[in-house]
PDB file of N, CA and C in Angstrom:
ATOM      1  N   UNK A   1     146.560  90.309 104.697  1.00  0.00           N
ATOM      2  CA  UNK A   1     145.498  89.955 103.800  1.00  0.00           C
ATOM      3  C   UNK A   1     144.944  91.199 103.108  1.00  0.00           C
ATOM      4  N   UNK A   2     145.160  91.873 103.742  1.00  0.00           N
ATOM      5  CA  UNK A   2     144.130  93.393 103.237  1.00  0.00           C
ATOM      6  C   UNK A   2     145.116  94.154 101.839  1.00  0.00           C
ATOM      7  N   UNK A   3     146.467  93.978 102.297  1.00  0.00           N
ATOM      8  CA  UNK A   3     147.344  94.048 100.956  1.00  0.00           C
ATOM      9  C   UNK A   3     147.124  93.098  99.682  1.00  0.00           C
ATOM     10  N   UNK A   4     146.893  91.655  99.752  1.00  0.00           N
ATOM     11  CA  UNK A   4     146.590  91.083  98.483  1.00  0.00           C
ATOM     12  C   UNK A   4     145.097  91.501  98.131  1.00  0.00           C
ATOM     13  N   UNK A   5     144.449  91.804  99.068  1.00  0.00           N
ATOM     14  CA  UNK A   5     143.106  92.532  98.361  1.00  0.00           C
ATOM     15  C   UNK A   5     143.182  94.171  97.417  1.00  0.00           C
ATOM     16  N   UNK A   6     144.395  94.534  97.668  1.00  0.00           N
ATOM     17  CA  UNK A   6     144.535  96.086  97.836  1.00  0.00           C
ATOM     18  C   UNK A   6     145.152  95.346  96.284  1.00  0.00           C
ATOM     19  N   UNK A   7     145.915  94.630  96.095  1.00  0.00           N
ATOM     20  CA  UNK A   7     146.782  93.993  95.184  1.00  0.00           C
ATOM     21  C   UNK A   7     145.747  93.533  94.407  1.00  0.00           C
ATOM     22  N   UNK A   8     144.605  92.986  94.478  1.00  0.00           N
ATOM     23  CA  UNK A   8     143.637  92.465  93.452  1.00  0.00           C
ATOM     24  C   UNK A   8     143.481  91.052  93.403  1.00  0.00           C
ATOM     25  N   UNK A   9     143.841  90.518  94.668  1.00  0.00           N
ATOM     26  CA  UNK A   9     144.006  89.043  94.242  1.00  0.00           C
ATOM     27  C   UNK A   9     142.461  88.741  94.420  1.00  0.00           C
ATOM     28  N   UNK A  10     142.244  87.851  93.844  1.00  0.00           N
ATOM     29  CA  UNK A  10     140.514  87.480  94.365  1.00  0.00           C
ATOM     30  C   UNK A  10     140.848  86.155  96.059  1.00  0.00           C
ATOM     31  N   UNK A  11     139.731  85.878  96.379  1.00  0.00           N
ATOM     32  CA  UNK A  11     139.838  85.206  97.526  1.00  0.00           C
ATOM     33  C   UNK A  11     140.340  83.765  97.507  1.00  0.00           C
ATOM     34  N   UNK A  12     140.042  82.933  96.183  1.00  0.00           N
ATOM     35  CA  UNK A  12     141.156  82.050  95.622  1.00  0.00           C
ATOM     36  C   UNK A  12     142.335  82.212  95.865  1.00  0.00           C
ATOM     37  N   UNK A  13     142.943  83.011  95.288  1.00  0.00           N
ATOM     38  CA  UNK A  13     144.651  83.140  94.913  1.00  0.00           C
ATOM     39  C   UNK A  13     144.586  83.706  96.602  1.00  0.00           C
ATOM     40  N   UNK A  14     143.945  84.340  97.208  1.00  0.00           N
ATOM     41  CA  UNK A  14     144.275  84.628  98.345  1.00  0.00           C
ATOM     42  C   UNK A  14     144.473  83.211  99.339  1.00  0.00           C
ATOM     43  N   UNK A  15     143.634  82.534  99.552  1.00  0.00           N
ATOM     44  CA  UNK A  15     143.390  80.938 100.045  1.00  0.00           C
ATOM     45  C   UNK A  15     144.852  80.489  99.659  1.00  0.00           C
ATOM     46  N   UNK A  16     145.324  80.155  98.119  1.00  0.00           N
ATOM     47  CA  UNK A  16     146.650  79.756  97.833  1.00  0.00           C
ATOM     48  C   UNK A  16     147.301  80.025  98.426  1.00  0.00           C
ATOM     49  N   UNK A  17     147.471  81.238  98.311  1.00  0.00           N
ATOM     50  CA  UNK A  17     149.193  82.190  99.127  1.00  0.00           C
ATOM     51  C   UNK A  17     149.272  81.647  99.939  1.00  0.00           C
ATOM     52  N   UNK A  18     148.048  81.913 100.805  1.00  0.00           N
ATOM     53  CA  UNK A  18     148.380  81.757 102.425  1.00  0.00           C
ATOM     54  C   UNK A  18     148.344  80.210 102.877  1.00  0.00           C
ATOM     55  N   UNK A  19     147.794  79.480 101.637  1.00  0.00           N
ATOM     56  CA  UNK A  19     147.922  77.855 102.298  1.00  0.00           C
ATOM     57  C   UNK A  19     146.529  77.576 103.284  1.00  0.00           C
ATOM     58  N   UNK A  20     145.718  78.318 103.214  1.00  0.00           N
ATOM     59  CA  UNK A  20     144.073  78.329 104.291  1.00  0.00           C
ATOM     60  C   UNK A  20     143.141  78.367 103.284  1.00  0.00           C
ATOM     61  N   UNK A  21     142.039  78.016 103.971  1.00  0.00           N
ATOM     62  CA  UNK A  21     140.457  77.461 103.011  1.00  0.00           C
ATOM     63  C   UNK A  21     139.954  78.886 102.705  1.00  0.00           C
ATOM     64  N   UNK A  22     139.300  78.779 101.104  1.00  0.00           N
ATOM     65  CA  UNK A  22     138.744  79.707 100.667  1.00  0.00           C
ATOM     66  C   UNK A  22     137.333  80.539 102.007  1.00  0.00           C
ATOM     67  N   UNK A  23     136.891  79.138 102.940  1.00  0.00           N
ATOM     68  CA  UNK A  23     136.168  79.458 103.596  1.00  0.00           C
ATOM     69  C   UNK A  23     136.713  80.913 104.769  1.00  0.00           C
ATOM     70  N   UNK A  24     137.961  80.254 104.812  1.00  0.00           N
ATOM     71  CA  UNK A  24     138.764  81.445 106.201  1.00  0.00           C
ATOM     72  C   UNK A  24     139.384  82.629 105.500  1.00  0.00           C
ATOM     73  N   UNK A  25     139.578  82.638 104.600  1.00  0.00           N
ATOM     74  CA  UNK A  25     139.430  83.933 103.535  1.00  0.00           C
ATOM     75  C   UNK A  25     138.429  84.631 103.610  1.00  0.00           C
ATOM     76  N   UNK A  26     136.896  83.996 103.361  1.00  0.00           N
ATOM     77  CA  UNK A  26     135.954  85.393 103.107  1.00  0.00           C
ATOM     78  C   UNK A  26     135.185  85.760 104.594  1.00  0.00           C
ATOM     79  N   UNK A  27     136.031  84.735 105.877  1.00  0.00           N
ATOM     80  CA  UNK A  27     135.496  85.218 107.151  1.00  0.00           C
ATOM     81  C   UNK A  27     136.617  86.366 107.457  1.00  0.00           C
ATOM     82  N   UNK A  28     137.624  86.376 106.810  1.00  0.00           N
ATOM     83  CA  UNK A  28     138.431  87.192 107.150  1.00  0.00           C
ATOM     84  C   UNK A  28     138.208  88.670 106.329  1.00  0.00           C
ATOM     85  N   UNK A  29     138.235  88.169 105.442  1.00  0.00           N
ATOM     86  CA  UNK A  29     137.556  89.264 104.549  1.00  0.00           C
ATOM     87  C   UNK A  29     136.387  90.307 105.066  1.00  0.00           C
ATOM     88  N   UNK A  30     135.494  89.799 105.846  1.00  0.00           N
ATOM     89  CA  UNK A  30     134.147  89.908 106.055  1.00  0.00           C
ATOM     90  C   UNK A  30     133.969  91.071 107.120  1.00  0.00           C
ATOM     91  N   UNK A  31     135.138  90.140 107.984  1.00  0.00           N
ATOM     92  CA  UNK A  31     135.818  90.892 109.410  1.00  0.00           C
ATOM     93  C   UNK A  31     136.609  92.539 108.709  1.00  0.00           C
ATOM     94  N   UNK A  32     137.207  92.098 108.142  1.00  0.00           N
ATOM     95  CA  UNK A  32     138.016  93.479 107.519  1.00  0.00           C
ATOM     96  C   UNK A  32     137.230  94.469 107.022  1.00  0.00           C
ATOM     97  N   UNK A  33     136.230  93.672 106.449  1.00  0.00           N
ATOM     98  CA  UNK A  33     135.321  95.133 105.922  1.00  0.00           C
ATOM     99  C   UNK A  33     134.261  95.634 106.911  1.00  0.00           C
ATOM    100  N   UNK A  34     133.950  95.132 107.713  1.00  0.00           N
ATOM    101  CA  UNK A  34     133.142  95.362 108.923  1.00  0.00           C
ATOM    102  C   UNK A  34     134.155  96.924 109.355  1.00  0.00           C
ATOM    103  N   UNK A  35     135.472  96.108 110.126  1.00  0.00           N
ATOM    104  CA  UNK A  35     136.385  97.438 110.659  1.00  0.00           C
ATOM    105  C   UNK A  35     136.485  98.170 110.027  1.00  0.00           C
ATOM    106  N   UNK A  36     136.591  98.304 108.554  1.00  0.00           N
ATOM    107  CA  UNK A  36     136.608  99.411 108.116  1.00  0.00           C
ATOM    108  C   UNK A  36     135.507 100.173 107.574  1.00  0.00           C
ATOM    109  N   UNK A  37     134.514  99.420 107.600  1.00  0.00           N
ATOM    110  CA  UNK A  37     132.974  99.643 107.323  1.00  0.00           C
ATOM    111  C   UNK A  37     132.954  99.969 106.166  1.00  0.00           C
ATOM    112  N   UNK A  38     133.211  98.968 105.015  1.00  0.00           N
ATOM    113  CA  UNK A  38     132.946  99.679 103.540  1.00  0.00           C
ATOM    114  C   UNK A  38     131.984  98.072 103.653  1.00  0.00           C
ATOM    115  N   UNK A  39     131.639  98.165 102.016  1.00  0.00           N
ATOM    116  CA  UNK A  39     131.078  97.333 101.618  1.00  0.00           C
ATOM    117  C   UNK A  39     131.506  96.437 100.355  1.00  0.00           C
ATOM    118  N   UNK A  40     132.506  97.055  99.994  1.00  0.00           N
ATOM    119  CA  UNK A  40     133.049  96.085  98.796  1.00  0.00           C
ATOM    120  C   UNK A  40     134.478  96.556  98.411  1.00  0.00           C
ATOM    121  N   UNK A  41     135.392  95.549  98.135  1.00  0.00           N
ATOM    122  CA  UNK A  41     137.286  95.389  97.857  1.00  0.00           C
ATOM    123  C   UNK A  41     137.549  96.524  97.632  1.00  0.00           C
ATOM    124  N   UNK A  42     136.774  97.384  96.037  1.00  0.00           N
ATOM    125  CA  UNK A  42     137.482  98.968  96.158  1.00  0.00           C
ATOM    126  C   UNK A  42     137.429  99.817  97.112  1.00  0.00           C
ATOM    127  N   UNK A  43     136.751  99.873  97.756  1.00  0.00           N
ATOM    128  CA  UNK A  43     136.807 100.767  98.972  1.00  0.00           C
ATOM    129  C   UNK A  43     137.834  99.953  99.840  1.00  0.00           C
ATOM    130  N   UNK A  44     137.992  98.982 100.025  1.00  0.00           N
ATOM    131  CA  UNK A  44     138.673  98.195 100.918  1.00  0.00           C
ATOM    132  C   UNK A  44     140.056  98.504 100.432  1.00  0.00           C
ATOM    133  N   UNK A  45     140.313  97.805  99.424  1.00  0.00           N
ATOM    134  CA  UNK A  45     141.696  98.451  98.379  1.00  0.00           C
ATOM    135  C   UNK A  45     142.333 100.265  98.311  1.00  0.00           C
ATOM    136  N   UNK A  46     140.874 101.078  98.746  1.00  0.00           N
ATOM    137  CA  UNK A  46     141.136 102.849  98.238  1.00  0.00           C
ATOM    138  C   UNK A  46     141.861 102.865 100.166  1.00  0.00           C
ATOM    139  N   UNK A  47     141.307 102.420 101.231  1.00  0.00           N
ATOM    140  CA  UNK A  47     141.798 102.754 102.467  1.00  0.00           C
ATOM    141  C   UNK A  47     143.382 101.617 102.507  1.00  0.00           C
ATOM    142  N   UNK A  48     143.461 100.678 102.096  1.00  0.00           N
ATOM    143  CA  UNK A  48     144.605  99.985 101.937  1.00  0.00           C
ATOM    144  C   UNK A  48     145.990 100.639 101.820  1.00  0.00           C
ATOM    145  N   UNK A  49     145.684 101.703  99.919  1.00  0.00           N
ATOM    146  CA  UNK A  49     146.655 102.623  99.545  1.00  0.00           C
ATOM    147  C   UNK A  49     146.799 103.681 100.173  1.00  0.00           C
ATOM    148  N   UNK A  50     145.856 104.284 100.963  1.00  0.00           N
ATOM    149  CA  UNK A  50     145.777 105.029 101.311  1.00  0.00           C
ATOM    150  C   UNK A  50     147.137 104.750 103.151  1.00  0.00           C
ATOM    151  N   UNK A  51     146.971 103.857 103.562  1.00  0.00           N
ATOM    152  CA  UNK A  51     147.651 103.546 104.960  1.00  0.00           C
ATOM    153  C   UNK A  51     149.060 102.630 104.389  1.00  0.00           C
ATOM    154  N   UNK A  52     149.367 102.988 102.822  1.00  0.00           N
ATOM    155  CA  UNK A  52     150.603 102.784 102.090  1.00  0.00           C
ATOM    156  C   UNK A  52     150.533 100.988 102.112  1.00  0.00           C
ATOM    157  N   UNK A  53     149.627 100.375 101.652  1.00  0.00           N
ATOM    158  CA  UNK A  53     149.978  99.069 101.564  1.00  0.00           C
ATOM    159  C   UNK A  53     149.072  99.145 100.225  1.00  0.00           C
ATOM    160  N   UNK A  54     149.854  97.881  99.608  1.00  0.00           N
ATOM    161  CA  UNK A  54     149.218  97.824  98.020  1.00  0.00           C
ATOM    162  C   UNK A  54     150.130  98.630  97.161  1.00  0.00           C
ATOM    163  N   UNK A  55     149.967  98.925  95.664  1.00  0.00           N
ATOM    164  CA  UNK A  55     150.880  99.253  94.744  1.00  0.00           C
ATOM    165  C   UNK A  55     150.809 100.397  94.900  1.00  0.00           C
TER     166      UNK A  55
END
């Protein structure tokens, strides 16, 4: 998940891909940014590329 964020998908197209509710997307989401302790996708996306996932 942290790659289609790193990728830009919004939490929609994320829900699609994976076939799960927009709801279990932004708990997952929520969770991810906690561990990595940012506060919003670019930062989430800058540690993504950074651990080589994403473009």
């Amino acid at each position: 998940m942290l790659e289609l964020i790193a990728d830009g998908h919004s939490n929609d197209a994320i829900a699609h891909d994976l076939e799960v509710s927009v709801k279990t997307v932004r708990n997952y989401v929520s969770r991810i940014f906690a561990k990595l302790r940012v506060a919003e996708r670019g930062q989430a996306a800058f540690y993504a590329r950074k651990a080589g996932l994403g473009p």
